[in-house]
C-alpha atoms as a PDB file:
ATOM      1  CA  UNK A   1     229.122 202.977 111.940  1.00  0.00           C
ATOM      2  CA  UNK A   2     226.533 202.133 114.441  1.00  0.00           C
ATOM      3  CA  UNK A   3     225.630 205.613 115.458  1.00  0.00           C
ATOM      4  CA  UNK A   4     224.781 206.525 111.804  1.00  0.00           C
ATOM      5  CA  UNK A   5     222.219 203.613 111.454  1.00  0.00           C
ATOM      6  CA  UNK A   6     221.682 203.869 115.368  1.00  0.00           C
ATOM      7  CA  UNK A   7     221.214 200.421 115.208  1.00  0.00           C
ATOM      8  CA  UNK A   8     223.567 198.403 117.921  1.00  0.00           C
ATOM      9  CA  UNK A   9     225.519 195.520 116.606  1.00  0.00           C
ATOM     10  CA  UNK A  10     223.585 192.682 117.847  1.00  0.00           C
ATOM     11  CA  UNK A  11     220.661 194.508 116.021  1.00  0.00           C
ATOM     12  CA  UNK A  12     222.861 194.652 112.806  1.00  0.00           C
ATOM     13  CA  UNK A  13     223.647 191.152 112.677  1.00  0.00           C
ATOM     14  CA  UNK A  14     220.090 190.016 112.898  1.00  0.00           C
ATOM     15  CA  UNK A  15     219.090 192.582 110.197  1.00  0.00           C
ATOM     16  CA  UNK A  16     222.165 190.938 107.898  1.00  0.00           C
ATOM     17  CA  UNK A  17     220.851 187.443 108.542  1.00  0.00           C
ATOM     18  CA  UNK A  18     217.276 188.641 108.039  1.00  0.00           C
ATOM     19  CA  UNK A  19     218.066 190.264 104.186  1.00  0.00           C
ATOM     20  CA  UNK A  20     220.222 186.999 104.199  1.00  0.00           C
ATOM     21  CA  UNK A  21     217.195 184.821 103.960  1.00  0.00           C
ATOM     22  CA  UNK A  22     215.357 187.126 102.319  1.00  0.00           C
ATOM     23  CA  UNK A  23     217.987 187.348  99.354  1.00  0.00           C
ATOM     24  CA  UNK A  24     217.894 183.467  99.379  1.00  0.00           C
ATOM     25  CA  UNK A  25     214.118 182.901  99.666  1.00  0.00           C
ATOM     26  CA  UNK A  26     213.772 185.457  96.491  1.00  0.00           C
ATOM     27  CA  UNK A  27     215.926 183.710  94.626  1.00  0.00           C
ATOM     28  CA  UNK A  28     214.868 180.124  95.204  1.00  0.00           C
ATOM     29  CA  UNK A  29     211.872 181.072  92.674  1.00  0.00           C
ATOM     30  CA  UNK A  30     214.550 181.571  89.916  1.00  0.00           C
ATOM     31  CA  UNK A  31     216.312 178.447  91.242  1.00  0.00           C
ATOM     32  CA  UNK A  32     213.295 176.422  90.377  1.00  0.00           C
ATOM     33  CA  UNK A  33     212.356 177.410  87.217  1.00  0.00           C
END
């Protein structure tokens, strides 16, 4: 729930995309190799 996190929706969504990339950007290293 948002009041938990205090963090409105909108704000959640960017955080999911944000740890989104960042998932994919830490993997790409594996990826490579």
């Amino acid at each position: 729930p948002s009041r938990i996190t205090a963090v409105s929706s909108k704000k959640q969504r960017e955080l999911a995309q944000a740890i989104k990339r960042a998932r994919f950007l830490a993997l790409l290293p594996y990826a490579v190799k």
